[in-house]
N, C-alpha and C. Protein backbone atom coordinates (compact mmCIF):
# COMPACT_ATOMS: atom_id res chain seq x y z
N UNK A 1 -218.83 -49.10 40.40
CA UNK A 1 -217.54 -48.64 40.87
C UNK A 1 -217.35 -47.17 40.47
N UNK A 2 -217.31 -46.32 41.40
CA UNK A 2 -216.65 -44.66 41.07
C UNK A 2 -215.48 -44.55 40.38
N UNK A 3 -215.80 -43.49 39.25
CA UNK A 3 -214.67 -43.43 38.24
C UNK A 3 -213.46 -42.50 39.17
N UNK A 4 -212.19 -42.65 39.33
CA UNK A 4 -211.59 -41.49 40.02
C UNK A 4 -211.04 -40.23 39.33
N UNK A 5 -211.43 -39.02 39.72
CA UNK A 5 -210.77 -37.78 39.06
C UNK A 5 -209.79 -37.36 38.10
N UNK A 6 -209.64 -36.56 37.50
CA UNK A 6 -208.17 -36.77 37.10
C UNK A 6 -207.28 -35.90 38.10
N UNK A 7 -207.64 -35.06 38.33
CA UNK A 7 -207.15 -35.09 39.67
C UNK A 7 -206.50 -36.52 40.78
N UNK A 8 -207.63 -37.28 40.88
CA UNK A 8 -206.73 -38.29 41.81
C UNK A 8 -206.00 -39.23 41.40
N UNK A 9 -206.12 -39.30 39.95
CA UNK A 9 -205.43 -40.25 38.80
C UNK A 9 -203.83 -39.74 39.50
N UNK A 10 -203.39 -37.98 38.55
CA UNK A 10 -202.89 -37.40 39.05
C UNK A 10 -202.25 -37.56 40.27
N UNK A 11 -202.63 -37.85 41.58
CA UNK A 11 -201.86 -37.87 42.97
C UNK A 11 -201.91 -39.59 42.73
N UNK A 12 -201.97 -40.00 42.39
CA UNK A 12 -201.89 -41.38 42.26
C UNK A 12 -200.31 -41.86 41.69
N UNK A 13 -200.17 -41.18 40.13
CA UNK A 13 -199.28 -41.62 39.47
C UNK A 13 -198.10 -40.39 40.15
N UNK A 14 -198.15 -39.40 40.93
CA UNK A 14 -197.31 -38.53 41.55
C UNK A 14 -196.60 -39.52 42.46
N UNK A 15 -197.08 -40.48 42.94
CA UNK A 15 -196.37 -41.32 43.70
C UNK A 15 -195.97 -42.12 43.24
N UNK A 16 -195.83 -42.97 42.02
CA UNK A 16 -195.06 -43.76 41.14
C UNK A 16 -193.93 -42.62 40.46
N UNK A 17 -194.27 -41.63 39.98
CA UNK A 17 -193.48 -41.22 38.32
C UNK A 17 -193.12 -39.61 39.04
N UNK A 18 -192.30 -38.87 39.02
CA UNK A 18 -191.89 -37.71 39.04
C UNK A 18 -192.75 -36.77 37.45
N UNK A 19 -193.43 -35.90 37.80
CA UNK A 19 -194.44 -35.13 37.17
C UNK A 19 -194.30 -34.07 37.48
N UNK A 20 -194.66 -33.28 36.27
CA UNK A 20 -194.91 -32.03 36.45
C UNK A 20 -196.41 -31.30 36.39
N UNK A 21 -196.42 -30.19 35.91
CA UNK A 21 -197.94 -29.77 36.23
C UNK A 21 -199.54 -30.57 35.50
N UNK A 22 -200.27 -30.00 36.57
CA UNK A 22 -201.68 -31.10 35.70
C UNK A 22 -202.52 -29.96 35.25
N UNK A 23 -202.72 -29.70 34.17
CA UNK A 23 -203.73 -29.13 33.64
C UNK A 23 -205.44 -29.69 33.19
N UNK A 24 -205.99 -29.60 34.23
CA UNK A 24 -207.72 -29.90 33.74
C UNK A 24 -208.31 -28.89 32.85
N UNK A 25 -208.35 -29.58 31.47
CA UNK A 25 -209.64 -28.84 31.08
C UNK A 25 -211.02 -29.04 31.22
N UNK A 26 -211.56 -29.86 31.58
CA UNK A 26 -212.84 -31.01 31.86
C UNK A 26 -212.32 -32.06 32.82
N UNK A 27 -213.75 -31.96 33.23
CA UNK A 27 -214.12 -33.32 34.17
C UNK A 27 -213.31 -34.28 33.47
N UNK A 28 -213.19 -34.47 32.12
CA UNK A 28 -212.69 -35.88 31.59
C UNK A 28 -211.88 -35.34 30.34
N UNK A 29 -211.29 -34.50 30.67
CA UNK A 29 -209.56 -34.35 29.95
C UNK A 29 -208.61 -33.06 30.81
N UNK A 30 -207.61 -34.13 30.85
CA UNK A 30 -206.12 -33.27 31.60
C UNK A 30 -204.75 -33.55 30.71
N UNK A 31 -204.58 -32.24 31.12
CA UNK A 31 -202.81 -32.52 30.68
C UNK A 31 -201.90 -32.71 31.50
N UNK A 32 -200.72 -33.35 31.72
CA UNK A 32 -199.59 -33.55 32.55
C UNK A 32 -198.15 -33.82 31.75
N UNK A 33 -197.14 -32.25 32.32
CA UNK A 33 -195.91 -32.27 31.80
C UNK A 33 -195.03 -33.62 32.41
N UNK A 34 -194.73 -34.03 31.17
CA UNK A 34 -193.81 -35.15 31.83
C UNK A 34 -191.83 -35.04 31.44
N UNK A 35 -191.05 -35.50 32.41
CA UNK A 35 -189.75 -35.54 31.54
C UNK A 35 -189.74 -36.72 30.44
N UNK A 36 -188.98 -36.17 29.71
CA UNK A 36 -188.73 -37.37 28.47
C UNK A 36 -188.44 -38.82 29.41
N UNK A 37 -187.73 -38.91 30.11
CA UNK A 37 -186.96 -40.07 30.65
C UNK A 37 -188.48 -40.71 31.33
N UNK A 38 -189.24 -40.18 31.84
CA UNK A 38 -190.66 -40.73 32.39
C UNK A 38 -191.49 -41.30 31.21
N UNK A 39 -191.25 -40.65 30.03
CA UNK A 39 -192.66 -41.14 29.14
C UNK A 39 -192.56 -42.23 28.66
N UNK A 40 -192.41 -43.36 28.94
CA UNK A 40 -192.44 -44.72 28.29
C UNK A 40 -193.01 -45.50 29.32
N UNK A 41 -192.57 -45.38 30.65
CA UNK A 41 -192.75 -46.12 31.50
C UNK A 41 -194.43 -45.94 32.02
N UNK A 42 -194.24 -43.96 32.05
CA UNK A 42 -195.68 -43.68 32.46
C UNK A 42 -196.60 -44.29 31.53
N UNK A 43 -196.68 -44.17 30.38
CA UNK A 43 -197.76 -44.26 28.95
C UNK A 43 -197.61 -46.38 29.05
N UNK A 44 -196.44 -46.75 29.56
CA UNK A 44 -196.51 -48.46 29.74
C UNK A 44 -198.15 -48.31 31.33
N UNK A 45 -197.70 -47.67 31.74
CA UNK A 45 -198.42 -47.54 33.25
C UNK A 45 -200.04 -47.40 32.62
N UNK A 46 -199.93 -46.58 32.15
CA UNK A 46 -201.45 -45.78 32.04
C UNK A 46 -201.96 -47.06 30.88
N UNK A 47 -201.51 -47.57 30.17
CA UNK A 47 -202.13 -48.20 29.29
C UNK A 47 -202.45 -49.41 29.84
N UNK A 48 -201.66 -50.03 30.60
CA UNK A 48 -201.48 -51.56 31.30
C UNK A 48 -202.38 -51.54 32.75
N UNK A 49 -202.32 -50.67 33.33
CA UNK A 49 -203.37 -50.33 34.48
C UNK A 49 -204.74 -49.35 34.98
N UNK A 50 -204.16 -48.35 33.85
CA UNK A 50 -205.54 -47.54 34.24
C UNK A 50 -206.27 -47.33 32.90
N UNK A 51 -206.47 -48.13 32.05
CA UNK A 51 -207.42 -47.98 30.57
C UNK A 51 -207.08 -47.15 29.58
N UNK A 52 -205.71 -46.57 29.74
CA UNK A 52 -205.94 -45.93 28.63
C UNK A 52 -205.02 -46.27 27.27
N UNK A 53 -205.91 -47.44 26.91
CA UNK A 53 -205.54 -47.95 25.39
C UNK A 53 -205.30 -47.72 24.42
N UNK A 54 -205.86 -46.30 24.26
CA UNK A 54 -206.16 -45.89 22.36
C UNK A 54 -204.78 -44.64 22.56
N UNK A 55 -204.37 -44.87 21.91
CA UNK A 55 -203.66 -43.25 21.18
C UNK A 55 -204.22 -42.58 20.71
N UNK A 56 -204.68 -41.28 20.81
CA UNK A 56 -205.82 -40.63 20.08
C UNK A 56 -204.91 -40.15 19.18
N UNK A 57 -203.73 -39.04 19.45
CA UNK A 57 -203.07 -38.65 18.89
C UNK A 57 -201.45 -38.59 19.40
N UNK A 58 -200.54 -37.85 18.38
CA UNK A 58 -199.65 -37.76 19.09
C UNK A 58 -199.16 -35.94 18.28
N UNK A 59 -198.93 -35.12 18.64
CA UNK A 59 -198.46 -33.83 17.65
C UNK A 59 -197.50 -32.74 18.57
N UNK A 60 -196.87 -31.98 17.97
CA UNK A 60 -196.02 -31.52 18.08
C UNK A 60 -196.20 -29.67 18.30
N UNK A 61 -195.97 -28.85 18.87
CA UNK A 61 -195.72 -27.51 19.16
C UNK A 61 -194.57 -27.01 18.96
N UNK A 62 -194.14 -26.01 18.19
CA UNK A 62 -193.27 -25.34 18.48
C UNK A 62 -192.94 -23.92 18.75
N UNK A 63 -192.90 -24.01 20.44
CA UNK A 63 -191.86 -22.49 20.92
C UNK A 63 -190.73 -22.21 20.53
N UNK A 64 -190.65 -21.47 19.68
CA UNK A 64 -189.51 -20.88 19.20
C UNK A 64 -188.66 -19.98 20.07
N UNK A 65 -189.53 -19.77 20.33
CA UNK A 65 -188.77 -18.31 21.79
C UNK A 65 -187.80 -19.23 22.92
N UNK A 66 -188.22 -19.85 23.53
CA UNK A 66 -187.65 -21.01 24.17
C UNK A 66 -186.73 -22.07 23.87
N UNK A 67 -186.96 -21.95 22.31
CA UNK A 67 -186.00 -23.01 22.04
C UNK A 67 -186.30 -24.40 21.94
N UNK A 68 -187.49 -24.59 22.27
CA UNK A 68 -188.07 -26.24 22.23
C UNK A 68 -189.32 -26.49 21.60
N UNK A 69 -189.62 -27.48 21.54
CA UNK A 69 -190.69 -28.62 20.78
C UNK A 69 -191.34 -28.81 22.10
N UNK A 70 -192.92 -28.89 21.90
CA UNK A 70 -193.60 -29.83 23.09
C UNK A 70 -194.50 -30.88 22.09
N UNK A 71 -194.10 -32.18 22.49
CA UNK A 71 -194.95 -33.29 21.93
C UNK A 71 -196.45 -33.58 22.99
N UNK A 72 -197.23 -33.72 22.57
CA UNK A 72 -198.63 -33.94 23.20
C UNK A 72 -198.78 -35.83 22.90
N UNK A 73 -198.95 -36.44 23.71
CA UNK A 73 -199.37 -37.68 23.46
C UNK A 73 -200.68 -37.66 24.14
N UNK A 74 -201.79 -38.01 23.55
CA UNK A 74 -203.27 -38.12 23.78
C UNK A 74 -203.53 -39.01 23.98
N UNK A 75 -204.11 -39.54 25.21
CA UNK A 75 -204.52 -41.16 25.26
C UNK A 75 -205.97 -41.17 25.64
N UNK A 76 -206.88 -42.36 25.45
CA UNK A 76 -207.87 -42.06 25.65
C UNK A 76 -208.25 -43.95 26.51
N UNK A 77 -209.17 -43.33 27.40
CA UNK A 77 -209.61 -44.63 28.28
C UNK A 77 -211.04 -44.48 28.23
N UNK A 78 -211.29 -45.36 27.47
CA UNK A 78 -212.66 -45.55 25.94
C UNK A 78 -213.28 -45.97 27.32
N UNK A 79 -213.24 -47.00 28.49
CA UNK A 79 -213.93 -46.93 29.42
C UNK A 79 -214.90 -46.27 30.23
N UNK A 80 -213.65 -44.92 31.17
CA UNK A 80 -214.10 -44.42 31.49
C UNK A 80 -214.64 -43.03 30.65
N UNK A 81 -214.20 -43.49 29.50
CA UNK A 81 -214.88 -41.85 28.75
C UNK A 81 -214.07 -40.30 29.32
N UNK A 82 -212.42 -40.89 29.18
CA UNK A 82 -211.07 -39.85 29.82
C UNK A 82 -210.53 -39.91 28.67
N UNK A 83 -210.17 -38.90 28.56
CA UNK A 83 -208.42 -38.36 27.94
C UNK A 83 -207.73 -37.55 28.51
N UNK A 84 -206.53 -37.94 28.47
CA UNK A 84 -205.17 -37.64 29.03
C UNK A 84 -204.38 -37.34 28.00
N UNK A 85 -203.54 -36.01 28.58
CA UNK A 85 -202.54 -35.85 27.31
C UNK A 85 -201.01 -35.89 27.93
N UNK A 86 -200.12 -36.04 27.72
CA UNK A 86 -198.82 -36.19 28.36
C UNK A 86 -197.97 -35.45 27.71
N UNK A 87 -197.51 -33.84 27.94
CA UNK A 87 -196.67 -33.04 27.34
C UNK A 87 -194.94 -33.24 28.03
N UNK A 88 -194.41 -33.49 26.46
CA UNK A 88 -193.23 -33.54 26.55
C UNK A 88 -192.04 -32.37 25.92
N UNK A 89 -191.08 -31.62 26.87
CA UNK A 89 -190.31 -30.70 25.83
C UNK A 89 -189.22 -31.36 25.73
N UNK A 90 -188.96 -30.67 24.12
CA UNK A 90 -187.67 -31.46 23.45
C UNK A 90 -186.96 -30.05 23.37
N UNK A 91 -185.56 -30.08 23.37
CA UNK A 91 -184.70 -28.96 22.52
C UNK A 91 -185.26 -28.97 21.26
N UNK A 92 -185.26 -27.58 20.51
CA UNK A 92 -185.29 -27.52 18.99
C UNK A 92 -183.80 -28.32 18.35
N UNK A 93 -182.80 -27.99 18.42
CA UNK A 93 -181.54 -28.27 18.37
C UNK A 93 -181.68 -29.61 18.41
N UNK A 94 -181.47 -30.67 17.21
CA UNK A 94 -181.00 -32.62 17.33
C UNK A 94 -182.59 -33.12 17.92
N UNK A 95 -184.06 -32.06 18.03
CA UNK A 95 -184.75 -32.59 18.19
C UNK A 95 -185.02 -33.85 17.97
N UNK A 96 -185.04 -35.17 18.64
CA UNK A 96 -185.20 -35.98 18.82
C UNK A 96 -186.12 -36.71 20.48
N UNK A 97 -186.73 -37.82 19.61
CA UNK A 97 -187.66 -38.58 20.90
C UNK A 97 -187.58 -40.22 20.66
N UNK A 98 -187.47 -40.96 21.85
CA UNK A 98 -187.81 -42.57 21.73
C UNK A 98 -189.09 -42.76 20.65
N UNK A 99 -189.14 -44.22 19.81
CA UNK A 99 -190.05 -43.84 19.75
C UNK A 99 -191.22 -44.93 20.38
N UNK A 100 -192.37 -44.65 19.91
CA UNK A 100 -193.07 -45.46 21.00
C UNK A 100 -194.14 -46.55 20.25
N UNK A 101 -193.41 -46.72 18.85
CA UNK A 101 -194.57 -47.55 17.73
C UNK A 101 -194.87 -49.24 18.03
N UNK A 102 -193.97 -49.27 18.93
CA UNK A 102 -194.08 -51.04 19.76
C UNK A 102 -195.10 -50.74 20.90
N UNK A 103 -195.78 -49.70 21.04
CA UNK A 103 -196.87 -49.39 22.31
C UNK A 103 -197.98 -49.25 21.37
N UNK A 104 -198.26 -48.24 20.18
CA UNK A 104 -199.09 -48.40 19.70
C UNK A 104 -198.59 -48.66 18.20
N UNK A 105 -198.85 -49.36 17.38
CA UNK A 105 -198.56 -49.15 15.81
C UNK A 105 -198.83 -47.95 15.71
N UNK A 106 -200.02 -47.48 15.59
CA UNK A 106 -200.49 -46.49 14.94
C UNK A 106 -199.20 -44.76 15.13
N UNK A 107 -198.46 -45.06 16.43
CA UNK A 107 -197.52 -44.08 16.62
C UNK A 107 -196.81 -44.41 15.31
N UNK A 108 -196.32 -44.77 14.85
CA UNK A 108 -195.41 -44.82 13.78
C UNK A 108 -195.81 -44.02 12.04
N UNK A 109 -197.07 -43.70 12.56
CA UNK A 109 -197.51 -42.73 11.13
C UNK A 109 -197.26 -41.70 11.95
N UNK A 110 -198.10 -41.02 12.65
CA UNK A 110 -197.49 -39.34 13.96
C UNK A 110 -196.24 -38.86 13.59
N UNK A 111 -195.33 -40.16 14.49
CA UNK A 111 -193.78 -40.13 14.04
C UNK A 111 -193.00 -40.07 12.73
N UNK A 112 -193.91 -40.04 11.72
CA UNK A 112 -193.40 -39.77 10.61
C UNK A 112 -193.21 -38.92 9.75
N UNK A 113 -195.03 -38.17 10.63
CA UNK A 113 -195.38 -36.85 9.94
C UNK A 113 -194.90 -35.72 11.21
N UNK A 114 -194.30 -36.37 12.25
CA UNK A 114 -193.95 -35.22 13.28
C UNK A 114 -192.22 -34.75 12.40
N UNK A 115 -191.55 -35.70 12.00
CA UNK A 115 -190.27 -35.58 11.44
C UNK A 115 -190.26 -34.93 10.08
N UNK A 116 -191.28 -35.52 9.08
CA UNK A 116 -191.23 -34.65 8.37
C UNK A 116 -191.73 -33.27 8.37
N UNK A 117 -192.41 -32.92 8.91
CA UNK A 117 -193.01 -31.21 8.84
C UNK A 117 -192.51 -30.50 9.86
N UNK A 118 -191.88 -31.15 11.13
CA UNK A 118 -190.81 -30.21 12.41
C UNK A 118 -189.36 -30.63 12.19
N UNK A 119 -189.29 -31.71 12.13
CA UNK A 119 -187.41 -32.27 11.82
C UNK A 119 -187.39 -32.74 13.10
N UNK A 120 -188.59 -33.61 13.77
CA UNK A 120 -187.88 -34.46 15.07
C UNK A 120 -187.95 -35.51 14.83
N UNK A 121 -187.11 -36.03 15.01
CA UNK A 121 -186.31 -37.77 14.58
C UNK A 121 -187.01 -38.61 15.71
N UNK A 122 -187.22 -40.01 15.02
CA UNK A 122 -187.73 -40.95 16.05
C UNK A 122 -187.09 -42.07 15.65
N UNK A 123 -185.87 -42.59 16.04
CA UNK A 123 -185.32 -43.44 15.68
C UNK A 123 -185.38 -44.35 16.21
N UNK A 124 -185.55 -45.47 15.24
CA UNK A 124 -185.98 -47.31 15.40
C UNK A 124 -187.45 -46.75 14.71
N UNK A 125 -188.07 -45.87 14.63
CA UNK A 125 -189.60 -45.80 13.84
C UNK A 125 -189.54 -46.32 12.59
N UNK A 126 -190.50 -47.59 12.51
CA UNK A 126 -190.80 -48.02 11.14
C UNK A 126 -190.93 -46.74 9.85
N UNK A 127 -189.99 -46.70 8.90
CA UNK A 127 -190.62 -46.38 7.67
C UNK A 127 -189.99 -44.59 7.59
N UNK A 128 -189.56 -44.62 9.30
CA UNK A 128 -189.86 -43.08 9.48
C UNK A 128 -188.55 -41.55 8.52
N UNK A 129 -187.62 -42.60 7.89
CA UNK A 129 -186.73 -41.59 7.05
C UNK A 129 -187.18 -41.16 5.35
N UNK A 130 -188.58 -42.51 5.28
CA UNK A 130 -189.52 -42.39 4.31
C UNK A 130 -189.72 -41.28 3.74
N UNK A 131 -189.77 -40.68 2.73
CA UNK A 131 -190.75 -39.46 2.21
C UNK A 131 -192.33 -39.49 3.19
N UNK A 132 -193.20 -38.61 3.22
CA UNK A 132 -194.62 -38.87 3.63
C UNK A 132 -195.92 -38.41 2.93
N UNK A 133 -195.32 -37.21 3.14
CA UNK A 133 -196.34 -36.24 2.67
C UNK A 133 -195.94 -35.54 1.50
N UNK A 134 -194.28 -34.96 1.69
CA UNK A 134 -193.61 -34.03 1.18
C UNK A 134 -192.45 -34.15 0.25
N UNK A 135 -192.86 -35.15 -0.69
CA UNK A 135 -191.97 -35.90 -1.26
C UNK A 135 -190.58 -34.95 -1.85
N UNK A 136 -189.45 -35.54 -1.83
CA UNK A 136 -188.23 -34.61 -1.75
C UNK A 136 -188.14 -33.30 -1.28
N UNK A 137 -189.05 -33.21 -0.11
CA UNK A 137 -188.79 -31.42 0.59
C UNK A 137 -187.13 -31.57 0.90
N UNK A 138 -186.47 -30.90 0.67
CA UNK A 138 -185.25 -30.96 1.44
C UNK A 138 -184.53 -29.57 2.54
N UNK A 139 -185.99 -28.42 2.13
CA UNK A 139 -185.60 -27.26 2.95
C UNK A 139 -186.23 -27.21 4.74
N UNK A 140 -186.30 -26.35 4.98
CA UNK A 140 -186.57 -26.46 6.30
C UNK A 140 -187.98 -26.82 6.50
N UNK A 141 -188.29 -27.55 7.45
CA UNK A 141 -189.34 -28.46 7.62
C UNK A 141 -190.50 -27.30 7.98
N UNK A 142 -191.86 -27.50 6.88
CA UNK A 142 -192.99 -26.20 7.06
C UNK A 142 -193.61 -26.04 8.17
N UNK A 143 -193.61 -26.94 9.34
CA UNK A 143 -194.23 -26.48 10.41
C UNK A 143 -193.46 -25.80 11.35
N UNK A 144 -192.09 -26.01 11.37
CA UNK A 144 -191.29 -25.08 12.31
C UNK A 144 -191.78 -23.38 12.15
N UNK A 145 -191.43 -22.97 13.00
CA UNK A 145 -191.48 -21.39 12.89
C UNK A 145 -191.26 -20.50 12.19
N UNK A 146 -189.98 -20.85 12.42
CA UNK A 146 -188.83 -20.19 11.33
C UNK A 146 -188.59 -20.78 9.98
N UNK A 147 -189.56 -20.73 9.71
CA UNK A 147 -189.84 -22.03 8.22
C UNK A 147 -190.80 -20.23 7.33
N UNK A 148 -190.23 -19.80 6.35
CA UNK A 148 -190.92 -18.45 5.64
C UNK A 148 -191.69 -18.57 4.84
N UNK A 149 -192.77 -18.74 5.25
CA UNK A 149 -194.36 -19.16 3.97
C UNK A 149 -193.98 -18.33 3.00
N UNK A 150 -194.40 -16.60 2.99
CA UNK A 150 -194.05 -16.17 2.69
C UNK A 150 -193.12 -16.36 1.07
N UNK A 151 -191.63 -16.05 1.65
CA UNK A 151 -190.51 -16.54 1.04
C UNK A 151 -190.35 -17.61 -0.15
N UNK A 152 -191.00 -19.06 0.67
CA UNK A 152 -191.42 -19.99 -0.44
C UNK A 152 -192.38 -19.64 -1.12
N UNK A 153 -193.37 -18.99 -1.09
CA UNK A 153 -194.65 -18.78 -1.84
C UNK A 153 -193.86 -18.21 -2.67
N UNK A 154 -193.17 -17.18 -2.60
CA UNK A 154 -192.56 -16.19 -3.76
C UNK A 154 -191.94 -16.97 -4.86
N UNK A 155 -191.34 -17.96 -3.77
CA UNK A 155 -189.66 -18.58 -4.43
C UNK A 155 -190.64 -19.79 -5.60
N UNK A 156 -191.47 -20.22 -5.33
CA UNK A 156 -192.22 -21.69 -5.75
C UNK A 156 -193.08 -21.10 -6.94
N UNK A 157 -193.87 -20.09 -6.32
CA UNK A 157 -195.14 -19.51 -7.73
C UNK A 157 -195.09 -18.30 -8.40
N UNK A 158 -195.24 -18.31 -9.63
CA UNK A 158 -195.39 -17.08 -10.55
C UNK A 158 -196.36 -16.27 -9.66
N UNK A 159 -196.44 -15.18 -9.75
CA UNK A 159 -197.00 -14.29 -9.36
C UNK A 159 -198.17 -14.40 -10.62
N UNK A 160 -199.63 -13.67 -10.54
CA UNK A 160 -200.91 -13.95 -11.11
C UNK A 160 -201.61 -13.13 -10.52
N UNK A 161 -202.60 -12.41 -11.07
CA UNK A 161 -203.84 -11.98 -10.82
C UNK A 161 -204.43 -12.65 -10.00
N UNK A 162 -205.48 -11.91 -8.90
CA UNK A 162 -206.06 -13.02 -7.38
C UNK A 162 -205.26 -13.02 -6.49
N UNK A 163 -203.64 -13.08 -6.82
CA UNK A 163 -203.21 -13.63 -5.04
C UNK A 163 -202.44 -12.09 -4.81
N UNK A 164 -202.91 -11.23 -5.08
CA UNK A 164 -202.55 -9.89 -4.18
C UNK A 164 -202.95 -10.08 -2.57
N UNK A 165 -202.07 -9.51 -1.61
CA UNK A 165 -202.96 -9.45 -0.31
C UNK A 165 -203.48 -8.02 -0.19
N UNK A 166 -204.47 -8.04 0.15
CA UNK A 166 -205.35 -6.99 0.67
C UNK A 166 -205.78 -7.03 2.13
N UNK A 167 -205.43 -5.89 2.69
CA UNK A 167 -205.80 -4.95 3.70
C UNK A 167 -207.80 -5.31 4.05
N UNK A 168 -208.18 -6.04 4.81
CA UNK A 168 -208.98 -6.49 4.99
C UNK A 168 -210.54 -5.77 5.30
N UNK A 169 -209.72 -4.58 6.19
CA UNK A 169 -210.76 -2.98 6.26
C UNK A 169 -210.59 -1.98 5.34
N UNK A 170 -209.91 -1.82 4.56
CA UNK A 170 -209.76 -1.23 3.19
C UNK A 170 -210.54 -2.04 2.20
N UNK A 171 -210.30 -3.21 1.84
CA UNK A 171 -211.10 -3.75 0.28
C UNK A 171 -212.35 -3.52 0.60
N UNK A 172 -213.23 -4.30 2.02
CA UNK A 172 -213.89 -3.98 2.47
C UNK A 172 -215.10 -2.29 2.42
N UNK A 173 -213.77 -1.71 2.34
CA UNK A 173 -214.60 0.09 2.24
C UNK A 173 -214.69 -0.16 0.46
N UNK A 174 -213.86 -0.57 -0.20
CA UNK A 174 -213.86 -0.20 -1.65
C UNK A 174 -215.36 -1.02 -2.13
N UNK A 175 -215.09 -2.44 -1.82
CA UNK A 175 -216.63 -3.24 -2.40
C UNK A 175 -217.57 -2.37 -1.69
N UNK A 176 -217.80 -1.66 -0.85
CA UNK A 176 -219.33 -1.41 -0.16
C UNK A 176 -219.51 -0.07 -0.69
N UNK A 177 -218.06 1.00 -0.72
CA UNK A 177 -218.47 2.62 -1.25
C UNK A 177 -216.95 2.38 -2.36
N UNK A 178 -217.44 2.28 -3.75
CA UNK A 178 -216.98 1.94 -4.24
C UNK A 178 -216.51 3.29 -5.11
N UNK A 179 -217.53 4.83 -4.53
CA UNK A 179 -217.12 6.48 -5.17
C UNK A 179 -216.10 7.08 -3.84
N UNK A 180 -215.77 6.03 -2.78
CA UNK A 180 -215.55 6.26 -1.68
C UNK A 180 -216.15 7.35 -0.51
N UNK A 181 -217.50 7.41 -0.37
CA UNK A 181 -218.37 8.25 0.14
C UNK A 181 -218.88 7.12 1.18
């Protein structure tokens, strides 16, 4: 039996689900923007009819400029040897998403570490108001943007010998011409 494209996967589920763009990177992985209100039903679809069983992953982006979150859900159809990713944008603002840990368990760890390190809520997620990683962080979540490495580095560690930053084409000239010639 011929495996079909993702491409024709694509015009396939265009006629069930309202979609947005398909991005091919390979013969056997695409992306497709979906609205929030589509992704349960589509990811019920794709898992229940066209093989794709596994959650590979699930992770999070954030455009700051824009104002939103894009969630990536990765699915993989161990069959045909496909992955599919299903991009979703959220507002930054009450970021929040369904969540989807009754489709796969394994969503319910993602969802835990997507909330703690961006601040998007998945409510009804097992476990998910839990500490995870970051036990009592209570400042702004480190993967956002606007989150100041920086700032905390200052605010958290003594300063020490070693963690100077250096100018990368400068130290560079000093270790190699060290009379500067």
């Amino acid at each position: 039996m011929r495996q079909i494209s993702m491409r024709e996967l694509y015009e396939i589920l265009k006629q069930i689900f309202p979609l947005g763009e398909l991005t091919e990177q390979r013969s056997n992985l695409a992306f497709i923007t979906v609205d929030r209100a589509q992704l349960r039903p589509l990811l019920l679809h794709l898992r229940d009819r066209e093989g794709f069983t596994h959650l590979v992953l699930l992770t999070a982006v954030d455009w700051i400029e824009d104002g939103s979150f894009q969630l990536t859900y990765l699915l993989c159809d161990r069959l045909g040897q496909r992955d599919l990713g299903l991009r979703v944008m959220l507002p930054r603002d009450g970021a929040a998403m369904e969540s989807i840990h009754d489709l796969w368990p394994t969503a319910a760890t993602y969802q835990r570490e997507l909330r703690e390190m961006f601040g998007i809520a998945f409510p009804e997620s097992p476990r998910v108001e839990e500490d995870f990683i970051l036990e009592g962080w209570t400042g702004t979540p480190p993967y956002r943007r606007d989150f100041d490495t920086l700032k905390y580095s200052n605010e958290t560690f003594a300063p020490r010998p070693g963690r100077e930053t250096r100018d990368p084409e400068g130290y560079m000239k000093e270790q190699l011409y060290p009379d500067g010639n």
